[in-house]
N, C-alpha and C. Protein backbone atom coordinates (compact mmCIF):
# COMPACT_ATOMS: atom_id res chain seq x y z
N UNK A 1 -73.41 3.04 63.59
CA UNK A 1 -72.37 2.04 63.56
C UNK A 1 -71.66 2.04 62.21
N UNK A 2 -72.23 2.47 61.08
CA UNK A 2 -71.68 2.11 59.80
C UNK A 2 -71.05 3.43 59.79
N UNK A 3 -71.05 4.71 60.08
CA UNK A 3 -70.69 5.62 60.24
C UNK A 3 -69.61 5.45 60.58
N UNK A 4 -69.50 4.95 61.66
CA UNK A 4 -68.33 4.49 62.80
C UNK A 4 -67.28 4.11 61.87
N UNK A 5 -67.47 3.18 61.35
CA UNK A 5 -66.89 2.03 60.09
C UNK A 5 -66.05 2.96 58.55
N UNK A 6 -66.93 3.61 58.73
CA UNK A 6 -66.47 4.54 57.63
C UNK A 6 -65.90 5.56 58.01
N UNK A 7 -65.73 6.43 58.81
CA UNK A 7 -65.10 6.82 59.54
C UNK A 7 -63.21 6.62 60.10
N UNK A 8 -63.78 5.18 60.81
CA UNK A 8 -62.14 4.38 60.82
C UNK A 8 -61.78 4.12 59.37
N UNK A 9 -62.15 3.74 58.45
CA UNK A 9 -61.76 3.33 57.15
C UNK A 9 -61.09 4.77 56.35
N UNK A 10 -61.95 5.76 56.03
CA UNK A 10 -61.33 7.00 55.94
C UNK A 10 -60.50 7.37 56.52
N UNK A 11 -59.82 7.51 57.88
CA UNK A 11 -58.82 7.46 58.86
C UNK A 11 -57.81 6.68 58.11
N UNK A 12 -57.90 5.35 57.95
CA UNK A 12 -56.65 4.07 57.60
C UNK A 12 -55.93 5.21 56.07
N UNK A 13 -57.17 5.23 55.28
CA UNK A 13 -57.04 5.30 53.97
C UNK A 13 -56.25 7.23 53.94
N UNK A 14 -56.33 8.13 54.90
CA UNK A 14 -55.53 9.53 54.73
C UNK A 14 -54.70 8.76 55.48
N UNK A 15 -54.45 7.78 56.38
CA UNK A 15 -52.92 7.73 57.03
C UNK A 15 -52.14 6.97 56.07
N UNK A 16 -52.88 6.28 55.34
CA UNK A 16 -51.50 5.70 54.20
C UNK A 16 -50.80 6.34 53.31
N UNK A 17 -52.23 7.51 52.59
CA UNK A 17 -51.76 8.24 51.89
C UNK A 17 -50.50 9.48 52.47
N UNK A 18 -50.65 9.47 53.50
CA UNK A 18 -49.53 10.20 54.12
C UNK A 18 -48.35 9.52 54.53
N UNK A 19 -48.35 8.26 55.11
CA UNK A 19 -47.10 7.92 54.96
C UNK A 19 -46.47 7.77 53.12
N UNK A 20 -47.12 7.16 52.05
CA UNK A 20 -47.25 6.89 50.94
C UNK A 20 -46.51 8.43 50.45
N UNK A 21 -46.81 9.50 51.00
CA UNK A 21 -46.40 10.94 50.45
C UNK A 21 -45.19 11.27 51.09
N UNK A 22 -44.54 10.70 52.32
CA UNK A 22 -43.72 10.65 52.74
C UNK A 22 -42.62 9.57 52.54
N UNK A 23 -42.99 8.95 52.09
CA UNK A 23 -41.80 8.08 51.52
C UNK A 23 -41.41 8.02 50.45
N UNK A 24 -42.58 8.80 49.25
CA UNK A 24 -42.23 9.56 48.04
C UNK A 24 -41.16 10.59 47.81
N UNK A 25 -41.70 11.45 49.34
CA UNK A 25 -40.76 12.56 49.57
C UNK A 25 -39.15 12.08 50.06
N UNK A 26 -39.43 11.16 50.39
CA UNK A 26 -37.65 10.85 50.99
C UNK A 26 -37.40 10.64 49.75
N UNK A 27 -37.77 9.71 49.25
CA UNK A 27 -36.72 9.01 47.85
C UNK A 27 -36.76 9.43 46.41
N UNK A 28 -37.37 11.18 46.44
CA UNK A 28 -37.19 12.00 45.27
C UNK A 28 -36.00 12.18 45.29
N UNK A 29 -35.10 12.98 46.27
CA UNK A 29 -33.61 13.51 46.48
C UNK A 29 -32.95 12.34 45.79
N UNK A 30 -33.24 11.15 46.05
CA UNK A 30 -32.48 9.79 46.01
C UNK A 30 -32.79 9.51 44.31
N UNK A 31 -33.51 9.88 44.07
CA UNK A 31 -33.80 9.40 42.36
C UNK A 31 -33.62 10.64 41.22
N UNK A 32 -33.84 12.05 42.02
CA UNK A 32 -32.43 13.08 41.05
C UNK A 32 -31.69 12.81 40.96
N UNK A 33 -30.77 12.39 42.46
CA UNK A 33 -29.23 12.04 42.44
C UNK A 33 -29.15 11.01 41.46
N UNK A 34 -30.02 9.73 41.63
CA UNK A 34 -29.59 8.95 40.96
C UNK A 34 -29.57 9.57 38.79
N UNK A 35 -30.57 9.74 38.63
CA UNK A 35 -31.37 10.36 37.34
C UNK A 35 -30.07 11.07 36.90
N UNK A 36 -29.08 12.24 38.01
CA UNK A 36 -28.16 12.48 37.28
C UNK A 36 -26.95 11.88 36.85
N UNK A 37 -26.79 11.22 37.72
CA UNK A 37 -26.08 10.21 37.92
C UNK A 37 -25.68 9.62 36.47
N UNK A 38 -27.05 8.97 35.62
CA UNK A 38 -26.96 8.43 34.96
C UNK A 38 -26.81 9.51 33.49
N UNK A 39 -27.45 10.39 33.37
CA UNK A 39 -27.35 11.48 32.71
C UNK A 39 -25.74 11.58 32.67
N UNK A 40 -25.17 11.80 33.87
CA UNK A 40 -23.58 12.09 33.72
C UNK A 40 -23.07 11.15 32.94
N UNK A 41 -23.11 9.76 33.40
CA UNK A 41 -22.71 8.43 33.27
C UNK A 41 -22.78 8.20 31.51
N UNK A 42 -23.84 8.38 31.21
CA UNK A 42 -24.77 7.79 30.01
C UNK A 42 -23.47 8.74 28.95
N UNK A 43 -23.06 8.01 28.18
CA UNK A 43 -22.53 8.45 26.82
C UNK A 43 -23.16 9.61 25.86
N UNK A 44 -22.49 10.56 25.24
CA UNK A 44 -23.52 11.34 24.66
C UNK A 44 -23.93 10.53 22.68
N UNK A 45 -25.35 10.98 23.14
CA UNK A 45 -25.52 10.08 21.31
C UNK A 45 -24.57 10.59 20.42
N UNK A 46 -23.99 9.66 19.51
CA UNK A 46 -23.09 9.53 18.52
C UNK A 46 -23.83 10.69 16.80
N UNK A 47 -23.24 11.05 16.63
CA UNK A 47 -23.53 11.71 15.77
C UNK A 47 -23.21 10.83 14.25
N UNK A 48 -22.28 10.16 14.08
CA UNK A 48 -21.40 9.40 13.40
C UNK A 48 -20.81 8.14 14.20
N UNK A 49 -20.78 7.48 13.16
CA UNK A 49 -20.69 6.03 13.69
C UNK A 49 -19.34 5.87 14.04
N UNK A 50 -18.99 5.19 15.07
CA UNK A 50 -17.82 5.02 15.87
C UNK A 50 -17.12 3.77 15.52
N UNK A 51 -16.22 4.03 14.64
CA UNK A 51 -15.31 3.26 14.04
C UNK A 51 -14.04 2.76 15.01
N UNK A 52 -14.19 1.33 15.10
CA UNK A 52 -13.35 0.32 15.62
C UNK A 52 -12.05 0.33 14.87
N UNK A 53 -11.02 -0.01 15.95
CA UNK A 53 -9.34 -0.47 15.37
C UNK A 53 -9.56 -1.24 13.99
N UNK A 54 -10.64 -2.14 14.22
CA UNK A 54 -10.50 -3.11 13.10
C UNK A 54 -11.80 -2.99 12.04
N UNK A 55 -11.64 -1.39 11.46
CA UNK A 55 -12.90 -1.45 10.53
C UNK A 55 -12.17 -0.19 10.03
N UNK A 56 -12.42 0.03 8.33
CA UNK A 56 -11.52 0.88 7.82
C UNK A 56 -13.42 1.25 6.92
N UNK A 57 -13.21 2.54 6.46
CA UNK A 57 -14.29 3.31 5.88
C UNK A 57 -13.70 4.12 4.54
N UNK A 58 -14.87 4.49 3.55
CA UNK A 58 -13.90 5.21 2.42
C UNK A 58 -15.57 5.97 1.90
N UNK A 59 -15.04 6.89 1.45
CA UNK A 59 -15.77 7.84 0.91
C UNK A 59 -15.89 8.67 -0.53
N UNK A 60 -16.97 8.43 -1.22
CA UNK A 60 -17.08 9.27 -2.74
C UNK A 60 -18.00 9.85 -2.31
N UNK A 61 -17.59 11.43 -2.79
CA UNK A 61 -18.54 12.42 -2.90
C UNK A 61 -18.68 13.47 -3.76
N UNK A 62 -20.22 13.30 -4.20
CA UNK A 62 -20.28 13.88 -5.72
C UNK A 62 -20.34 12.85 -6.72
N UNK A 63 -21.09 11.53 -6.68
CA UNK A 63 -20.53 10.73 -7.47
C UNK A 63 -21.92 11.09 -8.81
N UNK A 64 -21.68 11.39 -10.05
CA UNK A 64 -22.50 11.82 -10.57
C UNK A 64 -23.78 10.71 -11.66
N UNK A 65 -24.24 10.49 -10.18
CA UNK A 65 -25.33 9.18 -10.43
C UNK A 65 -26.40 9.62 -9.27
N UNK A 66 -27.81 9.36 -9.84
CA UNK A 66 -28.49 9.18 -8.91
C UNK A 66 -28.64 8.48 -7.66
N UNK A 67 -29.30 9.13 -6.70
CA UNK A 67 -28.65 7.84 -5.59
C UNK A 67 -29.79 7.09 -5.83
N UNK A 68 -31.10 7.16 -6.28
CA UNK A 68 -31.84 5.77 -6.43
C UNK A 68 -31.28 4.76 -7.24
N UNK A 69 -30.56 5.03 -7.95
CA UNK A 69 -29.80 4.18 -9.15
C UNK A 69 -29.19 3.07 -8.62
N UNK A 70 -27.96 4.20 -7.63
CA UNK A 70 -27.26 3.40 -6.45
C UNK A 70 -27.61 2.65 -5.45
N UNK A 71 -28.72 3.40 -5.13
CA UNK A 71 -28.78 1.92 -3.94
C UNK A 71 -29.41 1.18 -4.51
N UNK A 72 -30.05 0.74 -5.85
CA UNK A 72 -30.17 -0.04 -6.39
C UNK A 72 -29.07 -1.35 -6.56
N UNK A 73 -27.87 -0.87 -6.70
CA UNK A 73 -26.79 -1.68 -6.54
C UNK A 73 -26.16 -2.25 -5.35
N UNK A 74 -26.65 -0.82 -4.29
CA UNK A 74 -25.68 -0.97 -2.98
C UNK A 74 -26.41 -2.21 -2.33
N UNK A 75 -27.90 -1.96 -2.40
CA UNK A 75 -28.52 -3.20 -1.49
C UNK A 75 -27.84 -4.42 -2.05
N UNK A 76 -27.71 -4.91 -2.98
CA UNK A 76 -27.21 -5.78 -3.20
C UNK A 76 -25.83 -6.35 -2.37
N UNK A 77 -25.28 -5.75 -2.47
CA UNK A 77 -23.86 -6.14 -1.36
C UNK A 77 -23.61 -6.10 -0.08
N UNK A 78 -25.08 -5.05 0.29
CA UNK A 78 -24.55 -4.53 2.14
C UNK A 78 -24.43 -5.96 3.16
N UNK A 79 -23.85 -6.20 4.07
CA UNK A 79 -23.49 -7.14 4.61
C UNK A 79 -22.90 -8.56 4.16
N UNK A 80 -22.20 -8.51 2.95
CA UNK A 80 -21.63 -9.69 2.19
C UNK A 80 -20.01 -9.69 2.14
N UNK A 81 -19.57 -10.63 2.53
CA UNK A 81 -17.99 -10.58 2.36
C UNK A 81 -17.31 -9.57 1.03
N UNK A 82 -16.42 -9.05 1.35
CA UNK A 82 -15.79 -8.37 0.21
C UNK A 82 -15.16 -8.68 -1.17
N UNK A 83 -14.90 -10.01 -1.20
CA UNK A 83 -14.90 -10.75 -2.53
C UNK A 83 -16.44 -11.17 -3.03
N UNK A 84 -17.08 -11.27 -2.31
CA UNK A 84 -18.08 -11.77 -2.70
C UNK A 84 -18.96 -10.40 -3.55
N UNK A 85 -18.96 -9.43 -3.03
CA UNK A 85 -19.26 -8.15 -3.07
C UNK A 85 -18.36 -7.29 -4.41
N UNK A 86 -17.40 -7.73 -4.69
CA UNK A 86 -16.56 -7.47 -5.79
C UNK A 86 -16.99 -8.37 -7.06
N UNK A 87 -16.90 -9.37 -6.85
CA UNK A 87 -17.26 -10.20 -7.97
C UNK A 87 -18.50 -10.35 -8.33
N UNK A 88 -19.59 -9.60 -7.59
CA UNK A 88 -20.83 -9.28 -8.24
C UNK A 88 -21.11 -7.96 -8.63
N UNK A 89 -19.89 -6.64 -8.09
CA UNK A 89 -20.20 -5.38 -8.65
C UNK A 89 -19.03 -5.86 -9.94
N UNK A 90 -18.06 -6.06 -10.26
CA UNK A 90 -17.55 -6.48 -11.54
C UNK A 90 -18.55 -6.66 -12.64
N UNK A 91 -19.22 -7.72 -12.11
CA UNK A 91 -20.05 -8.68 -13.69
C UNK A 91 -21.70 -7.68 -13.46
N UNK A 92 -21.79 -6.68 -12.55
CA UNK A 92 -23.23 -5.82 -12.86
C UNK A 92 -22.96 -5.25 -14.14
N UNK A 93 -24.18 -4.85 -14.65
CA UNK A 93 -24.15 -4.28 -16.08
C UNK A 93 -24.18 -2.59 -15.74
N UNK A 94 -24.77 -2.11 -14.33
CA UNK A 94 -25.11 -1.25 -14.32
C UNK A 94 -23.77 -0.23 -14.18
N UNK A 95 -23.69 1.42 -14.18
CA UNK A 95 -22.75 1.86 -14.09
C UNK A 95 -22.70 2.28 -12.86
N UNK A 96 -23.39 2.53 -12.07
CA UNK A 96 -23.36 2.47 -10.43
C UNK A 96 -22.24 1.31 -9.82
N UNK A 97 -22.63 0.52 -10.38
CA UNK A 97 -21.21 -0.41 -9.83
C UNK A 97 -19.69 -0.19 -9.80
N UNK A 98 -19.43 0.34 -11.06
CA UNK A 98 -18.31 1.08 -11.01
C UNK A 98 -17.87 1.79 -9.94
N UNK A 99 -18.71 2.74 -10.03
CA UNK A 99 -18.57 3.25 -9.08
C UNK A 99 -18.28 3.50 -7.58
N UNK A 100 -19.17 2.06 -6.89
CA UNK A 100 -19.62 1.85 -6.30
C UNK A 100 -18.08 0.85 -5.65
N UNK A 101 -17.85 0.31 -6.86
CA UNK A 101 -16.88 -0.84 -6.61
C UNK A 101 -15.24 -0.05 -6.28
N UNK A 102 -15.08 1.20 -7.08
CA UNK A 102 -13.79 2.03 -6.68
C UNK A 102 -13.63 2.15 -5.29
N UNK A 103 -14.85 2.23 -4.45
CA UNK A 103 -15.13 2.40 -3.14
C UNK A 103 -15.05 1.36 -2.38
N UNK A 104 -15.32 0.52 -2.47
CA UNK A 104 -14.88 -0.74 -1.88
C UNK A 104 -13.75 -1.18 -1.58
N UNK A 105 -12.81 -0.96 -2.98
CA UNK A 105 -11.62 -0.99 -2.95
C UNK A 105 -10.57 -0.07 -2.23
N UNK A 106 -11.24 1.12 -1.75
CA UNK A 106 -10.40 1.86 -0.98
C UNK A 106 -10.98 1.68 0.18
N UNK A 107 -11.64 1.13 0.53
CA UNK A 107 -11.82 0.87 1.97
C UNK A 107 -11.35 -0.42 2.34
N UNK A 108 -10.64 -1.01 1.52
CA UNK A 108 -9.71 -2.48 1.80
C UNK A 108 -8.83 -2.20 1.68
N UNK A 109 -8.22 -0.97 0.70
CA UNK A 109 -6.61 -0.55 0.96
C UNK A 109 -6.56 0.34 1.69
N UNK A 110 -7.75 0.62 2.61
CA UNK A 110 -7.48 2.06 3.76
C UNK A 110 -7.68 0.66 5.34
N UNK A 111 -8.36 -0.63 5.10
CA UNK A 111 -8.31 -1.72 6.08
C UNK A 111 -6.91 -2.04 6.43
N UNK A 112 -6.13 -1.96 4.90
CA UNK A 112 -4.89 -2.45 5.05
C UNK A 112 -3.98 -1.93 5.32
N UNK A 113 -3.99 -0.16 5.15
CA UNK A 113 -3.12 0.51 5.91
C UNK A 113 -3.18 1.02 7.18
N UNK A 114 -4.21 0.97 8.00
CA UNK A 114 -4.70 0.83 9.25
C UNK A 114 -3.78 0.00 9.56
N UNK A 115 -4.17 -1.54 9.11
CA UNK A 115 -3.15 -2.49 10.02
C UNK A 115 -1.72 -2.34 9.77
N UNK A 116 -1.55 -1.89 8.44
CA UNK A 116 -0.31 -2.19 8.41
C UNK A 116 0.34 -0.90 9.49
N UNK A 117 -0.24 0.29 9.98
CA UNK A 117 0.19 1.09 10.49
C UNK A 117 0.33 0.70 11.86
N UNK A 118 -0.55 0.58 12.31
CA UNK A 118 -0.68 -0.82 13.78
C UNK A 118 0.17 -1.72 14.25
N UNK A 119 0.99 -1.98 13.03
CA UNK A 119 1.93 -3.57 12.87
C UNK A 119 1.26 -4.54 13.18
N UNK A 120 -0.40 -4.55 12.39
CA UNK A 120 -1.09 -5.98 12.93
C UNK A 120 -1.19 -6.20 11.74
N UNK A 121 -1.48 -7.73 11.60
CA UNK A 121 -2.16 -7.85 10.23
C UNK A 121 -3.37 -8.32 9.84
N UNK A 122 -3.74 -8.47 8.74
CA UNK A 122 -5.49 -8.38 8.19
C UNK A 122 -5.29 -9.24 7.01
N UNK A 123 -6.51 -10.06 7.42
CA UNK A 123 -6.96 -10.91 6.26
C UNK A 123 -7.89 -10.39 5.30
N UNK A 124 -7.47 -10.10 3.99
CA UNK A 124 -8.81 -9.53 3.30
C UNK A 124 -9.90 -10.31 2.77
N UNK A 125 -9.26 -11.30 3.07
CA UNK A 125 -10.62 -12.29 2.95
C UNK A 125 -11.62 -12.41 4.36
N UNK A 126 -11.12 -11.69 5.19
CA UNK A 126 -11.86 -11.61 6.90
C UNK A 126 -12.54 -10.52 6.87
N UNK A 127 -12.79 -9.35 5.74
CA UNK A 127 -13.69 -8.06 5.51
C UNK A 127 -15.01 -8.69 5.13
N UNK A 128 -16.16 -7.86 5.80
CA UNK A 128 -17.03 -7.77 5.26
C UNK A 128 -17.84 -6.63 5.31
N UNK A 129 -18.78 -6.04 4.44
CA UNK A 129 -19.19 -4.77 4.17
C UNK A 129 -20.07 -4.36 5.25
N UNK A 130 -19.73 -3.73 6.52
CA UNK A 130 -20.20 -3.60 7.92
C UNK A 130 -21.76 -2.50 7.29
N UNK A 131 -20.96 -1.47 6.57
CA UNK A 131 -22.03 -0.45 6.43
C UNK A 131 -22.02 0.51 5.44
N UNK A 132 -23.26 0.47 4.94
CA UNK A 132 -22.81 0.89 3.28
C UNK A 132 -24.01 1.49 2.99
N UNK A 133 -23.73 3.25 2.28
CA UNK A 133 -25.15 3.63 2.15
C UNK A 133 -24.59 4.77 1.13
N UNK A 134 -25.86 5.35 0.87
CA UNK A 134 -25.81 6.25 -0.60
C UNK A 134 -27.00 7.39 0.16
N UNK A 135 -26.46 8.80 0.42
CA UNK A 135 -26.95 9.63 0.27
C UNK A 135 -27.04 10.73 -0.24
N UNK A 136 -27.93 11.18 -0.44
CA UNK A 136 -28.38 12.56 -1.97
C UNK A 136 -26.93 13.51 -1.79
N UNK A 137 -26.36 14.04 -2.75
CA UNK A 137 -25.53 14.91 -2.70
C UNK A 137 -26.08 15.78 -3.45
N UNK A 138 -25.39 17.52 -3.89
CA UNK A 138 -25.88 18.71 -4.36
C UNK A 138 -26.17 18.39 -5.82
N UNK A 139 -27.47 19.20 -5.91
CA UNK A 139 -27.90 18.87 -7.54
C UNK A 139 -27.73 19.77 -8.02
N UNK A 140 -26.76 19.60 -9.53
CA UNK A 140 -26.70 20.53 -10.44
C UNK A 140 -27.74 20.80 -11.15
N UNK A 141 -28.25 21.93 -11.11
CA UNK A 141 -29.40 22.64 -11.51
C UNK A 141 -28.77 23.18 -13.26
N UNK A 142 -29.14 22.72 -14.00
CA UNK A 142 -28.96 23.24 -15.70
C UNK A 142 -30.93 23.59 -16.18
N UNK A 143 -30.68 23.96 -17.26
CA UNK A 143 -31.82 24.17 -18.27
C UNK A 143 -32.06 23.74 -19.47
N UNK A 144 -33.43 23.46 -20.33
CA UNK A 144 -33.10 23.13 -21.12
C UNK A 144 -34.61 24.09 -22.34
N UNK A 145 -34.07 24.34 -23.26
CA UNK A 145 -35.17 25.16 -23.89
C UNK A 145 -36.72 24.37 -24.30
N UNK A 146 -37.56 24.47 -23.95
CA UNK A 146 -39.08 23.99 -23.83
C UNK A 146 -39.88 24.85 -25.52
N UNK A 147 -41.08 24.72 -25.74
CA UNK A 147 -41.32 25.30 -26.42
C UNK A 147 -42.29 26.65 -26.09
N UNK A 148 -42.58 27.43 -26.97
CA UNK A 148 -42.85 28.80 -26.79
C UNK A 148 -41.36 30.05 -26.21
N UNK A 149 -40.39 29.59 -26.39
CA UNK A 149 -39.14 30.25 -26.09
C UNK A 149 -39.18 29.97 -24.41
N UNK A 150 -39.75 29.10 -23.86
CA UNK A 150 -39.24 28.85 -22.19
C UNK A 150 -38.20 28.13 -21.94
N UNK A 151 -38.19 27.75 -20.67
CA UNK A 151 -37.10 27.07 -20.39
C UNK A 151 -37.71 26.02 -18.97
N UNK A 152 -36.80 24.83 -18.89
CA UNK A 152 -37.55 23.84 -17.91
C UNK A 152 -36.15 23.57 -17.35
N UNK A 153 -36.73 23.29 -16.07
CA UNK A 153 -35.22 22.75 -15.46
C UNK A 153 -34.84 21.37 -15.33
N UNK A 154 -33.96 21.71 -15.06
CA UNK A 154 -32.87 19.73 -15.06
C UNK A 154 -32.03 20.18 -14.13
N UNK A 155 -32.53 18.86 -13.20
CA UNK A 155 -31.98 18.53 -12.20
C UNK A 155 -31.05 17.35 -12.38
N UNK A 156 -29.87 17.92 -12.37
CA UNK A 156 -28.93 16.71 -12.54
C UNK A 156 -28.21 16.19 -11.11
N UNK A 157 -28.43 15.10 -10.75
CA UNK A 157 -28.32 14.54 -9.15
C UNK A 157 -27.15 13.74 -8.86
N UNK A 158 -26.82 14.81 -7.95
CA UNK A 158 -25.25 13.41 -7.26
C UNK A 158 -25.61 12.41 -6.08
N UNK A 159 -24.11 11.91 -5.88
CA UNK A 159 -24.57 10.91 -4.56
C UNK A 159 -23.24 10.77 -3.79
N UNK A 160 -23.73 10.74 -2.45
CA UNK A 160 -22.51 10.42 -1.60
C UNK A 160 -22.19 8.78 -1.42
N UNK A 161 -21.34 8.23 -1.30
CA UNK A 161 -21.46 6.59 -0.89
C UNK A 161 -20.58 6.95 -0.25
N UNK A 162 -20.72 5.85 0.92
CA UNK A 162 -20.24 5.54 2.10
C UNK A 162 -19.87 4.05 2.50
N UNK A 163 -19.07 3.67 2.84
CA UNK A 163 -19.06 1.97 2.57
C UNK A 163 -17.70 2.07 3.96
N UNK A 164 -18.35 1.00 4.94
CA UNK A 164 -17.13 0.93 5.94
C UNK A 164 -17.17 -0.34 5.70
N UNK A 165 -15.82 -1.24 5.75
CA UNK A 165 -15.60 -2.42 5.89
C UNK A 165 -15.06 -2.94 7.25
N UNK A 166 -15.20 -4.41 7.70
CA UNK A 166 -14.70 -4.40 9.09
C UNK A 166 -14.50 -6.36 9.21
N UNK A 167 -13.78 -6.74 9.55
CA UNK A 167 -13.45 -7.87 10.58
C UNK A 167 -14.83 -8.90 10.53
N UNK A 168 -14.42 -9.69 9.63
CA UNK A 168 -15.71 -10.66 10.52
C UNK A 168 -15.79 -10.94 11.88
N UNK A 169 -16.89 -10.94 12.74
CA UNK A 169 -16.61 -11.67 13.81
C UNK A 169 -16.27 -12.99 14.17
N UNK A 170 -15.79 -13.04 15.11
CA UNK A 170 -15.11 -14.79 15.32
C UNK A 170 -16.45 -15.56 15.47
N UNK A 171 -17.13 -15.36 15.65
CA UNK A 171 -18.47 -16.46 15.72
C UNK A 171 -19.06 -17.03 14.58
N UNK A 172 -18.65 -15.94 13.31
CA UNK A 172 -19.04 -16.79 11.95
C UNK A 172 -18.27 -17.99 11.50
């Protein structure tokens, strides 16, 4: 009798798994299609950041400062209104700011010729520093004489900065 039992139970349990394998099998076709679907659909990743009507970007490269130096300065400003962001690279002591600050400024007179090219206009008090970063640029490799007649190297290090400015949003 328990035989019996186990028996029918083994029976239930290969007939589910077969319908279970068959309804897998229908709705593979249905989930490539879909899978490509979305593959087609799906945007390809951005390599570079995709700059809006209302966000202007500016670029130094080669700036002959370390970039640890720099982003020493840069953190300081990333996401802060653009006056606000000026009037604290002004009064820094450091010389990264300088630097740092030439760049700013052309990405508010590259905000402003955007719009003005547009025929829209822009508040520059409505900028704020969307995205702002400092990466390693080519190091000038020099020497310098050591003792025993050798020589040691010096690595003298640049930096790229990058600084996009953009539109506050209306929700602030």
């Amino acid at each position: 009798m328990a035989d019996k039992k186990r028996e029918a139970a083994g029976g239930k349990r290969q007939a589910a798994k077969k319908s279970a394998a068959k309804k897998t099998a229908a709705k593979r076709p249905v989930a490539k299609q879909a899978a490509a679907k979305r593959a087609a659909s799906a945007p390809t990743p951005a390599t570079r950041i995709e700059y809006q009507p209302r966000e202007a970007r500016a670029m130094q490269r080669s700036a002959r400062q370390s970039p640890y130096k720099m982003r020493l300065v840069i953190d300081q400003i990333r996401g802060r209104s653009v006056n606000e962001a000026l009037s604290l690279l002004t009064f820094s002591k450091k010389h990264a700011a300088k630097q740092i600050e030439k760049v700013v400024r052309s990405a508010i007179a590259n905000a402003e010729n955007a719009a003005r090219s547009q025929n829209a206009s822009i508040d520059v008090d409505d900028l704020v520093i969307k995205y702002a970063v400092i990466n390693e640029g080519p190091k000038l490799k020099r020497w310098t004489p050591a003792a025993m007649g050798r020589a040691t190297p010096v690595l003298k290090r640049t930096s790229h900065v990058e600084i996009v400015v953009a539109e506050r949003p209306e929700g602030r």
